[in-house]
Structures are given as C-alpha cells and as structure tokens.
C-alpha atoms as a PDB file:
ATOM      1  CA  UNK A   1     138.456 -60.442   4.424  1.00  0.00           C
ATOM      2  CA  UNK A   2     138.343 -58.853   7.895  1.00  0.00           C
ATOM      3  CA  UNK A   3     138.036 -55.255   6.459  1.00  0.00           C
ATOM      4  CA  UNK A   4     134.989 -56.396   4.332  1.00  0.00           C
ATOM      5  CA  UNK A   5     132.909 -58.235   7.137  1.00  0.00           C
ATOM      6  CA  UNK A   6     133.500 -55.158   9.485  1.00  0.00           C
ATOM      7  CA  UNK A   7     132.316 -52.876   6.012  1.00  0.00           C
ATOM      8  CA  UNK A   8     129.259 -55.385   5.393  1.00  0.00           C
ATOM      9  CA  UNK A   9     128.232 -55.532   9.317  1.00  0.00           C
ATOM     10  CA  UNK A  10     128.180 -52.005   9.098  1.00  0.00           C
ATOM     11  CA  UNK A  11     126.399 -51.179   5.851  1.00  0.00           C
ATOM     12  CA  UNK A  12     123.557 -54.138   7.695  1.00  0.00           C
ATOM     13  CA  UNK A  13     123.211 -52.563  10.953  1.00  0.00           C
ATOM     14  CA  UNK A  14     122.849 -49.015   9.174  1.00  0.00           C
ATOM     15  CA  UNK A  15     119.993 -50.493   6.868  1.00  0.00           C
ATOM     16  CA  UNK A  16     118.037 -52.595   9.775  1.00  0.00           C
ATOM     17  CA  UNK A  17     118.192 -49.176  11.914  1.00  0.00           C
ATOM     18  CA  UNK A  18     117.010 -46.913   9.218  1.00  0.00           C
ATOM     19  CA  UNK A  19     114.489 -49.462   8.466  1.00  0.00           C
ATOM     20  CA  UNK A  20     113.494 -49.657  12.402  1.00  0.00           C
ATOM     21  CA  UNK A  21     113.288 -45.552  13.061  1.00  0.00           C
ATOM     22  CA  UNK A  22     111.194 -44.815   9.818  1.00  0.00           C
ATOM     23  CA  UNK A  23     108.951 -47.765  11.208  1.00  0.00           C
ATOM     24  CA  UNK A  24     108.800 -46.308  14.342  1.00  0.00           C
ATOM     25  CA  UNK A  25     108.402 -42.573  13.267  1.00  0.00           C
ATOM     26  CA  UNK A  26     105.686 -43.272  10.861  1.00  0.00           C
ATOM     27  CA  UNK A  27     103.560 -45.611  13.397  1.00  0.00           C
ATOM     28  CA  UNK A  28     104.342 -42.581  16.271  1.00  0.00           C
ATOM     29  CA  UNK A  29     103.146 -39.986  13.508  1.00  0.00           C
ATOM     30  CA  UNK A  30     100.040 -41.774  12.864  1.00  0.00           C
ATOM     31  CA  UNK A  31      98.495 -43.158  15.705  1.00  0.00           C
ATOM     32  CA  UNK A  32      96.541 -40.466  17.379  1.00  0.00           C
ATOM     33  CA  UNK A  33      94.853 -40.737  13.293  1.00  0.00           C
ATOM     34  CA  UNK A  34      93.888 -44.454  13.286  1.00  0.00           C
ATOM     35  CA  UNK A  35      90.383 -45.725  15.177  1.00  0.00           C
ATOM     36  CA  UNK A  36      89.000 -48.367  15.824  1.00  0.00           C
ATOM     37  CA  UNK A  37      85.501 -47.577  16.713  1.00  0.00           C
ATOM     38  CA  UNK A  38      83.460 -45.682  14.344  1.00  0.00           C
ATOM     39  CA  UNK A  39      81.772 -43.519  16.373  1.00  0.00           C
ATOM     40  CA  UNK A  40      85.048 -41.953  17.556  1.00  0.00           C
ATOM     41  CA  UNK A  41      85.938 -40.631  13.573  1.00  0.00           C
ATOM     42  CA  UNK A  42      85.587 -37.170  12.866  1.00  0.00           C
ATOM     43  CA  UNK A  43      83.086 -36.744   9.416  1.00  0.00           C
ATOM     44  CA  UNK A  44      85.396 -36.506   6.286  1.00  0.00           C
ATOM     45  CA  UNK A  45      84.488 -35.684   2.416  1.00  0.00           C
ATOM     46  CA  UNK A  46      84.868 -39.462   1.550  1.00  0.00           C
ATOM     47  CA  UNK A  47      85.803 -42.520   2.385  1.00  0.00           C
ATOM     48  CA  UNK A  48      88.946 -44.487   0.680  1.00  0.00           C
ATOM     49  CA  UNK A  49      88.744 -48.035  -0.261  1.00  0.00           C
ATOM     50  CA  UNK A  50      92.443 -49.288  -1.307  1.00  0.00           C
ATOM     51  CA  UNK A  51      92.473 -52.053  -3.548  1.00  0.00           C
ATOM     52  CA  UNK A  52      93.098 -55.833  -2.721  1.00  0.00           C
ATOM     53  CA  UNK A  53      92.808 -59.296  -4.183  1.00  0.00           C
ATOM     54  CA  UNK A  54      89.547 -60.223  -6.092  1.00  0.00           C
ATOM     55  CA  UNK A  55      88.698 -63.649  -6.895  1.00  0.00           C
ATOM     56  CA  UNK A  56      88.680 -64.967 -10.562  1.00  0.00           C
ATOM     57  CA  UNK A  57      84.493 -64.924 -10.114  1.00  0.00           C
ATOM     58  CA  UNK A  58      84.495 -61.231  -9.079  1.00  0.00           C
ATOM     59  CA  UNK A  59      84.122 -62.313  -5.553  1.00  0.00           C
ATOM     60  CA  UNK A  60      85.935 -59.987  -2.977  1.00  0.00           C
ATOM     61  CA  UNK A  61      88.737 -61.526  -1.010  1.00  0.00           C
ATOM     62  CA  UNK A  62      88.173 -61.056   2.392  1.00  0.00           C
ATOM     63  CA  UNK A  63      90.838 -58.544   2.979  1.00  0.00           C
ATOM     64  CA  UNK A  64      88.667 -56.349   0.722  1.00  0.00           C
ATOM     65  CA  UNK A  65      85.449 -57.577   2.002  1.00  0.00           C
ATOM     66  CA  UNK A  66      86.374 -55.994   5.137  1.00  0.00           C
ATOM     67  CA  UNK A  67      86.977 -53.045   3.702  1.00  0.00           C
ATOM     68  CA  UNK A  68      84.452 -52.546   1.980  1.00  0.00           C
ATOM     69  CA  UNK A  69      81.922 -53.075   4.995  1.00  0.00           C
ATOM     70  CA  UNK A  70      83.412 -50.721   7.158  1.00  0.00           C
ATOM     71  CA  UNK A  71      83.597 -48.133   3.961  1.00  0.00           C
ATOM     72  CA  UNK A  72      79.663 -49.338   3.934  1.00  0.00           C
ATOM     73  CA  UNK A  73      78.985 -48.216   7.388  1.00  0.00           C
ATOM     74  CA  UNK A  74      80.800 -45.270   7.552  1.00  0.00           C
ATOM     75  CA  UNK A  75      78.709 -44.174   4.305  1.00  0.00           C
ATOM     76  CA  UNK A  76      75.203 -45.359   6.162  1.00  0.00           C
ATOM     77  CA  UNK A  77      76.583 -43.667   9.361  1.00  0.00           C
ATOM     78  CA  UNK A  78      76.968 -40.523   7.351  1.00  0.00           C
ATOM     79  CA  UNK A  79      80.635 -39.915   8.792  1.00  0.00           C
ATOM     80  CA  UNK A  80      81.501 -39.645   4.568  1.00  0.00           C
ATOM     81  CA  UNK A  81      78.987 -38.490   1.972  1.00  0.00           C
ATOM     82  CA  UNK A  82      81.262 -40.325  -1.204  1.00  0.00           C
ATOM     83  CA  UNK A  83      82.779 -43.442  -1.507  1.00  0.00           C
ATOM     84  CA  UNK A  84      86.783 -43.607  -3.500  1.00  0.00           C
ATOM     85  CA  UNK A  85      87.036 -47.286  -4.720  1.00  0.00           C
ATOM     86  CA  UNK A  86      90.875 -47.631  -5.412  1.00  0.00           C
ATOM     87  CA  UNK A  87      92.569 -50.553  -7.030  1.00  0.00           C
ATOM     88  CA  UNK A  88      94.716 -52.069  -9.745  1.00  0.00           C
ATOM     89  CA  UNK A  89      92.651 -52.345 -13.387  1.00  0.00           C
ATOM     90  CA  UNK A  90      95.872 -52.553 -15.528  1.00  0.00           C
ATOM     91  CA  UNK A  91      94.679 -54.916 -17.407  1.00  0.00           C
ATOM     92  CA  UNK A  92      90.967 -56.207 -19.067  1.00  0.00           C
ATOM     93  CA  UNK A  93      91.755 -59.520 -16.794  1.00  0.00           C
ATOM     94  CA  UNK A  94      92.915 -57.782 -13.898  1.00  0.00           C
ATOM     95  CA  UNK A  95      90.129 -55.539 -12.078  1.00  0.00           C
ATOM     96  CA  UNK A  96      89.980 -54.657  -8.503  1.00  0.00           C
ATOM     97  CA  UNK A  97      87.294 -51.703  -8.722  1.00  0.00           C
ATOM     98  CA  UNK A  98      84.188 -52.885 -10.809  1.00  0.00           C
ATOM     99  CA  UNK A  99      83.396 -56.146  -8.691  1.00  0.00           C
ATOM    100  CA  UNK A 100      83.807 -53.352  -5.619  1.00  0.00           C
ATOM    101  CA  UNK A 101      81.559 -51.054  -7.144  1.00  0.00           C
ATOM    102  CA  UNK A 102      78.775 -53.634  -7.784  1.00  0.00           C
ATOM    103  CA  UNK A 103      78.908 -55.131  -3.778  1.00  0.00           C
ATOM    104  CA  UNK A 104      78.367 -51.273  -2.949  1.00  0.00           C
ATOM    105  CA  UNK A 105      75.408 -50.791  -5.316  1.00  0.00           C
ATOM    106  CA  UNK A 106      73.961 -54.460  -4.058  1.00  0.00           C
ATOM    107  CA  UNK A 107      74.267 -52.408  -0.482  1.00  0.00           C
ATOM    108  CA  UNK A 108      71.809 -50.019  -1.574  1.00  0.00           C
ATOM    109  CA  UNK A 109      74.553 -47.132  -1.838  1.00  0.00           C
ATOM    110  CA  UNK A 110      73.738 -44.904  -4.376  1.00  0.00           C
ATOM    111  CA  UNK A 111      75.396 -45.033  -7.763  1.00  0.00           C
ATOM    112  CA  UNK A 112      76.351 -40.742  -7.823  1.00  0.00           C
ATOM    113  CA  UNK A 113      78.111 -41.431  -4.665  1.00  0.00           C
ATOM    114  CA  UNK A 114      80.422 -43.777  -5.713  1.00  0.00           C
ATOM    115  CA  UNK A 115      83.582 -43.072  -7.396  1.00  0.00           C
ATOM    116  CA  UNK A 116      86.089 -45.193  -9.139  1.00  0.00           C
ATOM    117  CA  UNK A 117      90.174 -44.954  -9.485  1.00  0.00           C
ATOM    118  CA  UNK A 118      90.979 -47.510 -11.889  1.00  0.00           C
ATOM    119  CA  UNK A 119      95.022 -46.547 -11.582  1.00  0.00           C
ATOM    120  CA  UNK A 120      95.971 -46.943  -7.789  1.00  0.00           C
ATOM    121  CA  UNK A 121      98.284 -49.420  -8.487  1.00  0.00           C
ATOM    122  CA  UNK A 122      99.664 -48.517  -4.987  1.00  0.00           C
ATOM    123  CA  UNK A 123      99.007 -46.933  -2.018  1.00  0.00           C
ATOM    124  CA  UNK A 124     100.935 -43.935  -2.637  1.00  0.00           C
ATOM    125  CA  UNK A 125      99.157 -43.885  -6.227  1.00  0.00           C
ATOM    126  CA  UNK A 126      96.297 -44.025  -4.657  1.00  0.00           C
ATOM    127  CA  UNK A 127      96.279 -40.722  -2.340  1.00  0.00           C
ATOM    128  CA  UNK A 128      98.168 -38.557  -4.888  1.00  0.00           C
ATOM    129  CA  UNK A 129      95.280 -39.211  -7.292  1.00  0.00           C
ATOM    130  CA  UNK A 130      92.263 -38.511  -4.860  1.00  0.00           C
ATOM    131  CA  UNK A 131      93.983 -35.289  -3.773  1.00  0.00           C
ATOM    132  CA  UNK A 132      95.072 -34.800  -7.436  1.00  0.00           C
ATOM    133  CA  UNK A 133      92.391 -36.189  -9.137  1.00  0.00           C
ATOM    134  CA  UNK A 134      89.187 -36.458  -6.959  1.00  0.00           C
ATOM    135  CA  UNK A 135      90.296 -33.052  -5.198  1.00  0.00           C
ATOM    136  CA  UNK A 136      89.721 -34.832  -1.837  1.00  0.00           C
ATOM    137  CA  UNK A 137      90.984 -32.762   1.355  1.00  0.00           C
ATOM    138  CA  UNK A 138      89.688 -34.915   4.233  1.00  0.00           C
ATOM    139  CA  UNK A 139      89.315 -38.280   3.593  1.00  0.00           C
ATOM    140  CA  UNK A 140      88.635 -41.985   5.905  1.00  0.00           C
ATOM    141  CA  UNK A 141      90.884 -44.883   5.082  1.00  0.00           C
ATOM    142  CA  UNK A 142      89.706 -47.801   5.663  1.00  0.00           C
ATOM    143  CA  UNK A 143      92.006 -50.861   5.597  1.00  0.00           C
ATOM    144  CA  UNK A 144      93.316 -53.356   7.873  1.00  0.00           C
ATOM    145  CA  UNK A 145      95.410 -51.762  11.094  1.00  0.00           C
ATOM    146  CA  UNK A 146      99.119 -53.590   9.099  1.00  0.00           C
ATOM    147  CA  UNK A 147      98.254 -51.064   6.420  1.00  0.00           C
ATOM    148  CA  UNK A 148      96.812 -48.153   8.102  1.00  0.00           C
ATOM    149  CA  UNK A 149      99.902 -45.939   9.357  1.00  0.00           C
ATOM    150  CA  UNK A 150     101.761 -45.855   5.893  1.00  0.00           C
ATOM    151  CA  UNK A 151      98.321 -45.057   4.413  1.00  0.00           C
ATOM    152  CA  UNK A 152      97.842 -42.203   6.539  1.00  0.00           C
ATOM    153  CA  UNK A 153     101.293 -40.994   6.348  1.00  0.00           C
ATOM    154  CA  UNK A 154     101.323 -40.758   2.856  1.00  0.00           C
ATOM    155  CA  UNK A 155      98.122 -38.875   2.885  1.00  0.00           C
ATOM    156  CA  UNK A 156      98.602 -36.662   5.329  1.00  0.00           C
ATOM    157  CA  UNK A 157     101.920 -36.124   3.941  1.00  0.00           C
ATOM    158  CA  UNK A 158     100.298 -34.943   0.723  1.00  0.00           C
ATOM    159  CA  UNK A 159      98.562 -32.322   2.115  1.00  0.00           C
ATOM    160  CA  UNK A 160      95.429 -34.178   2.875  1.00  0.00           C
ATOM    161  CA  UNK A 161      93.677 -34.938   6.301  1.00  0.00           C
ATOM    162  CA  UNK A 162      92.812 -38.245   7.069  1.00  0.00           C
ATOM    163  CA  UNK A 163      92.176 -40.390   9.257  1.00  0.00           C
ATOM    164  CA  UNK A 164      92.089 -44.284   9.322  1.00  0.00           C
ATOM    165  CA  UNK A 165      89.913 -46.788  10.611  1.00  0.00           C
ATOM    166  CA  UNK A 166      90.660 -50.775  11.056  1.00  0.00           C
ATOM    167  CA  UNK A 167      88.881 -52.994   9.201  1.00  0.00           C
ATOM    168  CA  UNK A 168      90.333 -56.430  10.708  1.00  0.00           C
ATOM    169  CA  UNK A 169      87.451 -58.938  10.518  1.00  0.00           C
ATOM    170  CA  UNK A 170      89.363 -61.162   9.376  1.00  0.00           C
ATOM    171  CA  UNK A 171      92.907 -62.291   9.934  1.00  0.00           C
ATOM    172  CA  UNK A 172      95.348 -61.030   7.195  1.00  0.00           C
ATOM    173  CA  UNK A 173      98.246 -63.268   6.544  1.00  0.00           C
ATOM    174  CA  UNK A 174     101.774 -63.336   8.641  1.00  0.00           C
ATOM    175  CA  UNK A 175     102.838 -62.140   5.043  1.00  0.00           C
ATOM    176  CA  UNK A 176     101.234 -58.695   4.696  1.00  0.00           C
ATOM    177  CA  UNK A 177     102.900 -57.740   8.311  1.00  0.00           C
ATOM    178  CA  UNK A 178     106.393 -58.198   6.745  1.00  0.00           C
ATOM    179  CA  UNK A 179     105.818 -57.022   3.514  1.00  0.00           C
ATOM    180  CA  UNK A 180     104.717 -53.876   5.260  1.00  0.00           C
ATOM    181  CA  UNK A 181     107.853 -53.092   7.457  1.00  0.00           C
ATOM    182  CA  UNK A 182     109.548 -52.678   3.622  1.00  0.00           C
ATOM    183  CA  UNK A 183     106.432 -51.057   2.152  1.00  0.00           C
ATOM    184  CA  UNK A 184     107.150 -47.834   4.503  1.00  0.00           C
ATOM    185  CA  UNK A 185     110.751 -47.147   3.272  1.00  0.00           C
ATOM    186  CA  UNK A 186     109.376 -47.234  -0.167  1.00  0.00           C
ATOM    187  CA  UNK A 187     106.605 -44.750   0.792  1.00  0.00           C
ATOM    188  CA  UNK A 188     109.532 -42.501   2.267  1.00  0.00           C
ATOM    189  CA  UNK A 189     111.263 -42.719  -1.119  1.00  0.00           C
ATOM    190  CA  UNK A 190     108.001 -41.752  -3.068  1.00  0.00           C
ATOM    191  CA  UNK A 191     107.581 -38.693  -0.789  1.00  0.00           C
ATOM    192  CA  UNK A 192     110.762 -37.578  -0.848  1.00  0.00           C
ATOM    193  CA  UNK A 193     111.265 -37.956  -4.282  1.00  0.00           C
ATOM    194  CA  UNK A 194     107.737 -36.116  -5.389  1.00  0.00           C
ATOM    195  CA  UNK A 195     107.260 -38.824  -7.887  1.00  0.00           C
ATOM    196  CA  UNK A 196     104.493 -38.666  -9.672  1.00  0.00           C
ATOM    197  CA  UNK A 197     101.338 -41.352 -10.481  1.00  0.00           C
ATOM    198  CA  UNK A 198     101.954 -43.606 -14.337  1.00  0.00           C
ATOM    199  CA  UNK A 199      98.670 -42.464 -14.524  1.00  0.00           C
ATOM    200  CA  UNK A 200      97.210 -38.684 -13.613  1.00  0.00           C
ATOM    201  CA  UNK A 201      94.212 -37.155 -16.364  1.00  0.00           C
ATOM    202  CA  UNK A 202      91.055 -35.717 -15.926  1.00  0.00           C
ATOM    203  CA  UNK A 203      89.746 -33.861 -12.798  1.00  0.00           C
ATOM    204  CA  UNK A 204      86.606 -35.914 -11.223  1.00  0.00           C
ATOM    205  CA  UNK A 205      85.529 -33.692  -8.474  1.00  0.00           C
ATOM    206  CA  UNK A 206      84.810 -35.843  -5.514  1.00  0.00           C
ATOM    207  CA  UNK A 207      82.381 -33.767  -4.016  1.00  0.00           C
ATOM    208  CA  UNK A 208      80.385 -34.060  -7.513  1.00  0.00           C
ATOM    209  CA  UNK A 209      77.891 -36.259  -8.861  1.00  0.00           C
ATOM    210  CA  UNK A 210      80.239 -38.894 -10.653  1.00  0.00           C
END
C-alpha cells in the first residue's frame, strides 16, 4: 500500500506540474500579443469572433455580447476590413452564428464583410478553419482575457499572426477560469497531434466578398 501512494503521489505531482508549466509557457508566449486598448492593435485581415452561449430567443449572452462589440469597433475603427463569426451550429436547435450575424447587420456592418463558420465547435476548430478555410494570415481575436492566450497560441501556432484583444465588460463566471487551466493541455494535444477539424470543405476566401 506504501509502494502505491508513493507511485500515485508521483504520477499527481507530475500531472499538476505539467499542467502548471504549459500554463505558464503559453500565457509567457502570448502576452506581448494580447491588448487591451484598441488603439494599441496593429491592423489585421479580420477580426475573429469565437462562439459562446446564445439564449433560446436568439439573444446573445453577454460573454458574446462583449465580443461582438469590441469585434464591432475594431471593424468601425478600420483596424480589420472582415468580420469571422465562429461558433457551434451542429444542430437546427443549436446556432451560435446566425443570431451573431444579424446583431452585426443591426450595427450597420455591411453584409459582404461578414463571414460565417458554422463548424468551430472549438477554439482550435476554429483557427485551423480560418487559416484553412477563410485563408486568413493575420487575424484579431477578440474574447474575454481567460480565453485569450490559448486562442492566440493556437493561432499563432498554426502559422497565423494574431493578436488578441479583451473583451471583459462583463464578468465571466469563476467557472470559465478553471475550465481554462484544462482547456490549454488539450490545445497542446491538438497541436501536437496535427489533428484535423470534423468539418473542413470549401475554400471561402476571407479577403472576398462572401
């Protein structure tokens, strides 16, 4: 019984410290990427909404809310010339793009400017398809400063540059902070692996009139 606390302490401490240093190294790797004043962003081909919870009405939550405004002035502030609405449409009851694209169009951006990734069921899903998909090679994130450094990892390890911008006008929940810590050794895994999208297809230039 000895033997096998001393094996299971060890086999703990080794997956807490790997957990800690690819934490660590991804928000080091990062942070020199991630503003949080608009003015300070270099211009990039588009911006990058990730997809959050929508309300049974189409309403945004307010995670997504918040993205979507700062997506909204980085478009008016012409730091980004196209708008990437990513999110999970899986199923006919389950859309996180459409209600997005309509609060952009009631914001008077323009409908050929606005393009929609109906398969980012992820983050990771969601940068391999707008380099793979949209051809994006610069791109603005813009999501909440929990999510931002894995986002921008991935991207960047993909081959794309980008930068990220906080949207936190609201609070996000205690939740999303812990579910994030574990969210980052998955990312590693996807990298490392080269695993692929469920969902690739057709080419949808971003830089195109959609």
């Amino acid at each position: 019984m000895q033997k096998f606390f001393v094996f299971s302490a060890i086999i703990l401490g080794t997956i807490i410290t790997s957990v800690l240093i690819i934490n660590l190294v991804i928000d080091f790797e990062t942070k020199a990427f991630i503003f949080s004043d608009i003015k300070d962003l270099p211009e990039a081909e588009a911006v990058i909404i990730p997809g959050a919870a929508i309300f049974s009405n189409g309403d945004l939550s307010a995670i997504l809310k918040d993205r979507v405004d700062i997506a909204i002035l980085l478009y008016k502030d012409k730091k980004v010339s196209k708008i990437l609405v990513s999110g999970d449409n899986s199923s006919v009851g389950h859309n996180e793009v459409n209600p997005v694209r309509n609060y952009l169009l009631k914001n008077d951006i323009p409908e050929g400017d606005i393009f929609l990734d109906h398969a980012g069921f992820d983050t990771y899903s969601t940068m391999y398809r707008a380099r793979d998909i949209f051809g994006v090679t610069s791109v603005i994130i813009a999501t909440q400063a929990f999510h931002l450094p894995r986002a921008v990892f991935i991207a960047k390890e993909l081959g794309i540059e980008a930068y990220g911008i906080k949207a936190d006008i609201s609070q996000p929940l205690f939740y999303n902070y812990i579910r994030e810590i574990f969210a980052k050794e998955k990312a590693v895994f996807d990298l490392a692996l080269h695993l692929k999208p469920k969902f690739l297809g057709e080419k949808i230039p971003i830089m195109g009139d959609n």
